[in-house]
Protein backbone atom coordinates (compact mmCIF):
# COMPACT_ATOMS: atom_id res chain seq x y z
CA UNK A 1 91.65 96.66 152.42
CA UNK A 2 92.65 95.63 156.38
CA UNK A 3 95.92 94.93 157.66
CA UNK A 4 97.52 91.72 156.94
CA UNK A 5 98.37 89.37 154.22
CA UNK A 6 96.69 89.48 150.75
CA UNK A 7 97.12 87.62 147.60
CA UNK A 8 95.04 88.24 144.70
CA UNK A 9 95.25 86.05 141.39
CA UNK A 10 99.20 85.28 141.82
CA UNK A 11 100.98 83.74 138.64
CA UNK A 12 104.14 82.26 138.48
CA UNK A 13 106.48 79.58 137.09
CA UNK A 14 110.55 79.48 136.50
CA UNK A 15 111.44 79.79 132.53
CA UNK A 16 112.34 75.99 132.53
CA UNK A 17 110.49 73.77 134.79
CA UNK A 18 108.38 70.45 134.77
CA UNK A 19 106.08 72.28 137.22
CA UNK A 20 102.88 73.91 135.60
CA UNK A 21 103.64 77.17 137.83
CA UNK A 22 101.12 78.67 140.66
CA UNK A 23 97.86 79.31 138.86
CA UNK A 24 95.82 82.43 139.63
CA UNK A 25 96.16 81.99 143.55
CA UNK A 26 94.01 84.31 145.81
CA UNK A 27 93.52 84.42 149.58
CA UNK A 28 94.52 86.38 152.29
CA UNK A 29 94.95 86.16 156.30
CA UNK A 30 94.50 88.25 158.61
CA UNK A 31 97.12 90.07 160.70
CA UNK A 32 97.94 87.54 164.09
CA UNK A 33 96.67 84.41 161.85
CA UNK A 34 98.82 81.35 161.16
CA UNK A 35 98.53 79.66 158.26
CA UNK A 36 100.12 76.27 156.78
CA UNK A 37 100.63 75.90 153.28
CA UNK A 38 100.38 72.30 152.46
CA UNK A 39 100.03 70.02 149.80
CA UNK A 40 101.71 67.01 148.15
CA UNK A 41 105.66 67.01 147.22
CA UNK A 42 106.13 69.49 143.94
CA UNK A 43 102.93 71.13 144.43
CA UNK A 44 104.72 74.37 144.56
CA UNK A 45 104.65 75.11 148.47
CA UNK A 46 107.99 76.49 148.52
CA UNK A 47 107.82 78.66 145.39
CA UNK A 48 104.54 79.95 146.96
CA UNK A 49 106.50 80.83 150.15
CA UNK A 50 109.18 82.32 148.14
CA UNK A 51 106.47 84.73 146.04
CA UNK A 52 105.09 85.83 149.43
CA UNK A 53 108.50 87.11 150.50
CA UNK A 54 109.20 88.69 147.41
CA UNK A 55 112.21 86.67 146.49
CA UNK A 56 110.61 86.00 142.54
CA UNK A 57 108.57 88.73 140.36
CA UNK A 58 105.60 87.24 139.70
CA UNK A 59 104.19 86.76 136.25
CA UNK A 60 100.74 88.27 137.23
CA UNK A 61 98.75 89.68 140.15
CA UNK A 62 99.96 90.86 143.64
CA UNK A 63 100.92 90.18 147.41
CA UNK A 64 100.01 93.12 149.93
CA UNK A 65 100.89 92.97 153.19
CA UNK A 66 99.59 96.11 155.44
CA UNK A 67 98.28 97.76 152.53
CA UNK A 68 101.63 97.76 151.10
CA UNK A 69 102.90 95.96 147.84
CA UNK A 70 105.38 93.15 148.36
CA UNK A 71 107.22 93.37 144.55
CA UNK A 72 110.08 90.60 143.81
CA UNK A 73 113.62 91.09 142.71
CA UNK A 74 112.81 93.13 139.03
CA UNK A 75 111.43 95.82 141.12
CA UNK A 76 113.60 95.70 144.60
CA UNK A 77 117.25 95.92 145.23
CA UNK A 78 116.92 92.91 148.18
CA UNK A 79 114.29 90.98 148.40
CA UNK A 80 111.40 91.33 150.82
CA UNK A 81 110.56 94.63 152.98
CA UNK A 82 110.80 95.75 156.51
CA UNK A 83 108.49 94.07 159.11
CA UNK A 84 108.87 90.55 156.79
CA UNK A 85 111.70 87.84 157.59
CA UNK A 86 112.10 84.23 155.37
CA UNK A 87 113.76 81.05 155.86
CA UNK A 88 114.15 78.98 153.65
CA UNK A 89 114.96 75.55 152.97
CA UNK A 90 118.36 76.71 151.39
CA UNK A 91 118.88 78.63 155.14
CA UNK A 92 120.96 81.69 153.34
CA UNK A 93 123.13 82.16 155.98
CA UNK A 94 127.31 83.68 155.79
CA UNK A 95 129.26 80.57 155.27
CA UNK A 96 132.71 82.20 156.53
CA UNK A 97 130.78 84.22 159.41
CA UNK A 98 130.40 83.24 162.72
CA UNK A 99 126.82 81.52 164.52
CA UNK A 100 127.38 84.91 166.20
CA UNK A 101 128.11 87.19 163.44
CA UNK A 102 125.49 85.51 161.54
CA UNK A 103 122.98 86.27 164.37
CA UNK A 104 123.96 89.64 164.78
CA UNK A 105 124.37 90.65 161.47
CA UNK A 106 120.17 90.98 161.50
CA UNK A 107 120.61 93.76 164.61
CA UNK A 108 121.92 96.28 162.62
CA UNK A 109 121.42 100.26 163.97
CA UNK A 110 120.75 98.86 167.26
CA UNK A 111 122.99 99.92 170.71
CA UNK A 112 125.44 96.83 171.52
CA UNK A 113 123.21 96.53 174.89
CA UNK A 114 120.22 95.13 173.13
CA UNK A 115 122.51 93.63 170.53
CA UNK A 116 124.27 91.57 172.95
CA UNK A 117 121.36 90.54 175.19
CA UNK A 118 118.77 89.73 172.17
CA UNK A 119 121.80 87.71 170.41
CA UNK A 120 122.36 85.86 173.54
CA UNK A 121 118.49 84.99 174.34
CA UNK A 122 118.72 83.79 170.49
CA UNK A 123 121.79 81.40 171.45
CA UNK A 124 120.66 80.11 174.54
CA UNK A 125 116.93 79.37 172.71
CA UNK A 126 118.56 77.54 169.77
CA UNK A 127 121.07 75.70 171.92
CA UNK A 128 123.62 77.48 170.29
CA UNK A 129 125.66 78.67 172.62
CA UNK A 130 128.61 76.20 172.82
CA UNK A 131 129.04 77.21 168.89
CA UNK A 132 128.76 81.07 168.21
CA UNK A 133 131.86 81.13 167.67
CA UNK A 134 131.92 78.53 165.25
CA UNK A 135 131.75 79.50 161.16
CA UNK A 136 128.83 78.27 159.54
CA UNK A 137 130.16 76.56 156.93
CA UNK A 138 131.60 73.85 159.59
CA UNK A 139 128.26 72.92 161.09
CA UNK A 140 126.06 70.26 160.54
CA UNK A 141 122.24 70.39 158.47
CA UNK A 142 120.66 70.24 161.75
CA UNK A 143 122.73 73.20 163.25
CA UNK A 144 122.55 75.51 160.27
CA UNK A 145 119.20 75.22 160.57
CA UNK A 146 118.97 76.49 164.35
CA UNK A 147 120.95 79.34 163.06
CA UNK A 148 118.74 80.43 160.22
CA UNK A 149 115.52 79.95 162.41
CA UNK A 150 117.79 82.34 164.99
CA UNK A 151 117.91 85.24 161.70
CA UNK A 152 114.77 84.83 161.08
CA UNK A 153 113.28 85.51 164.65
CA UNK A 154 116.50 88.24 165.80
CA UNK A 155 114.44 91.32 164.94
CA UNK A 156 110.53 89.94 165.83
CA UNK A 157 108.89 90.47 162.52
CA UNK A 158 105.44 91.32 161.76
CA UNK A 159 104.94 88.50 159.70
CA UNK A 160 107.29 85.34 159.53
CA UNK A 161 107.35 83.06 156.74
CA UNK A 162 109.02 79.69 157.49
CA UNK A 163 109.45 76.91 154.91
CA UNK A 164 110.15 73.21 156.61
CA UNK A 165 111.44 75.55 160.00
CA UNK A 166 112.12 72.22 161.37
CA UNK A 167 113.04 69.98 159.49
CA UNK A 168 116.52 68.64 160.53
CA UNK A 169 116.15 69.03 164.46
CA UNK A 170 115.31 66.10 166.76
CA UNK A 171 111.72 65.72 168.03
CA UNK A 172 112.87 67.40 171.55
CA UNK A 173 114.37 70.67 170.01
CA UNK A 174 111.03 70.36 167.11
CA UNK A 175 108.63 70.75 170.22
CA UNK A 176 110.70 73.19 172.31
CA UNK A 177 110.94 75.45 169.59
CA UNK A 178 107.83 75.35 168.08
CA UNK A 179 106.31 75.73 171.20
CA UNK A 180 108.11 79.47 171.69
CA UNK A 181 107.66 80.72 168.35
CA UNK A 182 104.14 79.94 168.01
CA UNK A 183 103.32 81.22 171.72
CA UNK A 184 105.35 83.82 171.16
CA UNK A 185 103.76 84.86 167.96
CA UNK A 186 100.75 84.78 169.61
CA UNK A 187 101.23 87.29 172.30
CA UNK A 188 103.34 89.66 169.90
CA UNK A 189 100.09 89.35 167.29
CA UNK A 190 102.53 88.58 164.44
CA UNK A 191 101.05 86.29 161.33
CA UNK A 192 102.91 83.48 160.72
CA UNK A 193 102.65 81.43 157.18
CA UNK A 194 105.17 78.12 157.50
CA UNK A 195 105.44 74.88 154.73
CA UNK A 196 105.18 71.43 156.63
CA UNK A 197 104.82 68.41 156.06
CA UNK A 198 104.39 67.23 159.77
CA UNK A 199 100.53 67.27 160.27
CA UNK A 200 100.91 67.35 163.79
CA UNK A 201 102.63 70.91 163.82
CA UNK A 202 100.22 71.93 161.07
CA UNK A 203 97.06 70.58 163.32
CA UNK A 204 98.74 71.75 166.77
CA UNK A 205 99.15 75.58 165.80
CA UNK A 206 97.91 76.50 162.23
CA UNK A 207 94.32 78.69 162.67
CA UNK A 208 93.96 78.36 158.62
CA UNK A 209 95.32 76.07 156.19
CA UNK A 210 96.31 76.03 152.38
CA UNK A 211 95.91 72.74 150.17
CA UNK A 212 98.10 73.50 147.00
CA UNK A 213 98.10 70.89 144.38
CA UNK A 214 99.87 70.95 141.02
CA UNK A 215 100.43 74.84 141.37
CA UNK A 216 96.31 75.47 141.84
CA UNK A 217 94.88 76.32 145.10
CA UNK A 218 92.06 73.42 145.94
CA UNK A 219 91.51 74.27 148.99
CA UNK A 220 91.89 77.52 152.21
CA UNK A 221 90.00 78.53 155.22
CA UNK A 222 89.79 76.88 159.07
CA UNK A 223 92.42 74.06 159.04
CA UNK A 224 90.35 72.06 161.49
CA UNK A 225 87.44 72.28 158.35
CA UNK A 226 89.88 71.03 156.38
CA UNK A 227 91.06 67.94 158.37
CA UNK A 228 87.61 67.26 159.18
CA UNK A 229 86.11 67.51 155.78
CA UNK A 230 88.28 67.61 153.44
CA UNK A 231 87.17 67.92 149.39
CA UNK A 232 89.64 66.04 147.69
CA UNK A 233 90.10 62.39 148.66
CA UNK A 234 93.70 61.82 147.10
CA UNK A 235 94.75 64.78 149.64
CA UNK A 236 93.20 64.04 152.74
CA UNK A 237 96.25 61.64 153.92
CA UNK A 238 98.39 64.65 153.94
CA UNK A 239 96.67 65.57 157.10
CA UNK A 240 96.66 62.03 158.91
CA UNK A 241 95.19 58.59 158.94
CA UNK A 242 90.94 58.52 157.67
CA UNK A 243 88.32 55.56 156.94
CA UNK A 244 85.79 55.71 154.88
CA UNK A 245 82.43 54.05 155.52
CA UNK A 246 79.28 53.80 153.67
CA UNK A 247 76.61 55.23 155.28
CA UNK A 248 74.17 52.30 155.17
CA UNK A 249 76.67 50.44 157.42
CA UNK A 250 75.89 52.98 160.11
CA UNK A 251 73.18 52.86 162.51
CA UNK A 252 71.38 55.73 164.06
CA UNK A 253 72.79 58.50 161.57
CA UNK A 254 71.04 61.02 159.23
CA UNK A 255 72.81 61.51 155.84
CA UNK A 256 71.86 61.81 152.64
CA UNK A 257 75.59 60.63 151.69
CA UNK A 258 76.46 57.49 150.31
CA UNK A 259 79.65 57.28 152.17
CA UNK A 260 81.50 58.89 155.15
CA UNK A 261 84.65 60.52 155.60
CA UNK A 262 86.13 60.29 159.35
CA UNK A 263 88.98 60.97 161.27
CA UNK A 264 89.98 58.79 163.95
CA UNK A 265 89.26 60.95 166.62
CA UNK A 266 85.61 61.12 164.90
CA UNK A 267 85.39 57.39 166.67
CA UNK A 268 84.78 57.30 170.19
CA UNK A 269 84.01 54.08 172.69
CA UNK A 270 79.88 54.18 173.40
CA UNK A 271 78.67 53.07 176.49
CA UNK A 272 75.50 52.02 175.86
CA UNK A 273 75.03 48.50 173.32
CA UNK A 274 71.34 49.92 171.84
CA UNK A 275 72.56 53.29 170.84
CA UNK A 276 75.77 52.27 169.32
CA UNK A 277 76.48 53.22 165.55
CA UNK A 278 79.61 50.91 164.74
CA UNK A 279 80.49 47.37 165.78
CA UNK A 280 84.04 47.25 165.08
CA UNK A 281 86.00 43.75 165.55
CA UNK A 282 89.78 44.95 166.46
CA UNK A 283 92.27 43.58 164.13
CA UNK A 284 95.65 45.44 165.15
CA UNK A 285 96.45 47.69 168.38
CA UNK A 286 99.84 49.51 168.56
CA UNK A 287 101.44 52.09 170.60
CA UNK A 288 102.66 55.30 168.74
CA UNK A 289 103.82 57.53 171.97
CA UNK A 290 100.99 59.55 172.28
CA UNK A 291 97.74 56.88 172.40
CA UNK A 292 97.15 53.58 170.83
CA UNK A 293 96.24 53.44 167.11
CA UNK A 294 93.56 50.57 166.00
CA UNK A 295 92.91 49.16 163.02
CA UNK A 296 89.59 46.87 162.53
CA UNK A 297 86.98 45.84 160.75
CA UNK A 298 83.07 46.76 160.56
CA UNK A 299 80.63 43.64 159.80
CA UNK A 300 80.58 44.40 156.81
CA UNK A 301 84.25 44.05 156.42
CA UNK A 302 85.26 47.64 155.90
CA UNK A 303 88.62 48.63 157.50
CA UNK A 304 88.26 51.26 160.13
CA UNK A 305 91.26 53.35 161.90
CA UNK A 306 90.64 55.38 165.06
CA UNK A 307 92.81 55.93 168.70
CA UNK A 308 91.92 54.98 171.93
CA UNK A 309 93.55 55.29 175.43
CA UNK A 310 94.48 52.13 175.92
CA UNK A 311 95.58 48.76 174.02
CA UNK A 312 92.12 47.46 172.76
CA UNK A 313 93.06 43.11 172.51
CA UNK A 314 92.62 41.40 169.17
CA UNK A 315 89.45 40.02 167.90
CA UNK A 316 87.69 41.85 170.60
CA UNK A 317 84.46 43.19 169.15
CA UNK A 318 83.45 46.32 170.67
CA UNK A 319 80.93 49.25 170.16
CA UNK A 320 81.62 52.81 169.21
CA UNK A 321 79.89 56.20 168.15
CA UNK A 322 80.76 58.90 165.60
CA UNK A 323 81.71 62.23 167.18
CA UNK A 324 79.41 63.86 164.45
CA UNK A 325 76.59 65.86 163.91
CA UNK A 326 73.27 63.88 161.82
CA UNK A 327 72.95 65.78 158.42
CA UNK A 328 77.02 67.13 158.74
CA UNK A 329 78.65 67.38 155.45
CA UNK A 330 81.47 64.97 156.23
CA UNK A 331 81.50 63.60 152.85
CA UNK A 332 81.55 65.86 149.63
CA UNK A 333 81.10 65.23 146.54
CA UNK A 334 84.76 66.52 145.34
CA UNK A 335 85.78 62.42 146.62
């Protein structure tokens, strides 16, 4: 068995619960990988993060990490092992402690030097600073967040496990922070596994993904795979906006499908009128930050979504290609 995170046939469910449990769930990731558990609300992302950790005893099978057993709470005084670090959506912080003490209090049998300079970088990162020497139970969702994200990174863990890590900070703290922890994770080789439900963190620095639905494991393996083809039509939203167009509406494409599943990005202006494989007439153009998102119609009256650079003006009929390979598998039989 190599290094890293594996999880072979993993049962679980809580002695009264509406949810069916996690159902014989295997996978595993390699150590430096980064992979998003995702899925629909009460699909059991959370508990699954929670198993990983070692916070419940599962019902059946196992979770290794480095060749060593992770065992839950029957088996373990505390929860977890050494090299692993949670957070989780209930934060688990020291409500009458200070931000500092709170920080620190994950330093332990380290000299005060280190102490103090590592539990300052950790304020200054989580714009903290101005309240260390607040006590938590004072400080707003957004803040005791900050503070559990600064626990959960004090000591560098080998692998981090993050559930919703960013869920109550504004968009400029989001992208500052993610930003350092996945970059930093990077050059440190640790393996991240974090619960969103932001596609655009998932999509931005995920290498593998996890589709939970109803407890059962549907889908795992390259996240951009997954976005691009995914198996199950009533979860492909959770990554982002899709059309679906039958093939025969199509020109100059090789399928055997009936029907095709694209992205937006998949869409793409074509410069020449003779080799273009979509007519689309624009119906809507609007500005989300970032690019312009279109929605339109095909002659044949099927509604198309896809981006562009610039705001595309109504009714204008234009002609586009598919950023797709003739013969790809971009629509399986699982819709």
């Amino acid at each position: 068995m190599t290094k890293g995170l594996h999880v072979e046939n993993l049962c679980f469910n809580y002695p009264v619960s509406e949810f069916k449990g996690l159902q014989s769930l295997s996978f595993k990731l390699n150590k430096g990988g980064v992979l998003v558990i995702a899925g629909k609300s009460g699909s059991g992302k959370s508990t699954l993060a929670r198993c990983l950790y070692g916070a419940e005893t599962l019902q059946a099978g196992s979770v290794v990490w480095n060749q060593q057993p992770v065992l839950g709470p029957d088996y373990t005084l505390l929860p977890g092992k050494q090299g692993i670090k949670y957070m989780g959506q209930e934060h688990s912080l020291l409500p009458f402690h200070t931000v500092l003490e709170n920080i620190r209090e994950q330093l332990p049998a380290l000299n005060e030097a280190y102490k103090a300079k590592r539990t300052n970088a950790l304020l200054r990162l989580l714009e903290l600073v101005n309240l260390q020497h607040e006590t938590v139970q004072v400080l707003s969702s957004g803040q005791k967040q900050r503070v559990a994200l600064a626990r959960a990174l004090a000591q560098e863990p080998e692998l981090l496990i993050l559930d919703e890590p960013f869920s109550h900070l504004d968009t400029l703290l989001q992208e500052k922070l993610s930003h350092f922890i996945f970059s930093r994770a990077k050059k440190l080789q640790q393996t991240i596994v974090f619960v969103a439900h932001q596609p655009e963190f998932a999509l931005r620095y995920a290498t593998e993904a996890l589709v939970l639905d109803e407890g059962q494991l549907v889908e795992w393996g390259p996240i951009k795979r997954i976005y691009e083809n995914p198996k199950i039509k009533r979860l492909a939203g959770i990554w982002g906006p899709y059309s679906i167009l039958p093939s025969t509406s199509i020109k100059h494409f090789k399928t055997s499908k009936k029907h095709l599943f694209i992205r937006p990005h998949q869409i793409i202006p074509c410069v020449h009128a003779n080799k273009a494989q979509l007519k689309i007439k624009v119906i809507e153009s609007r500005f989300n930050g970032k690019c312009f998102e279109n929605s339109g119609l095909l002659v044949s009256e099927h509604p198309v979504f896809f981006y562009s650079a610039q705001r595309i003006p109504l009714h204008a009929i234009l002609n586009y290609c598919l950023n797709v390979s003739d013969g790809d598998e971009v629509f399986q039989s699982g819709f």
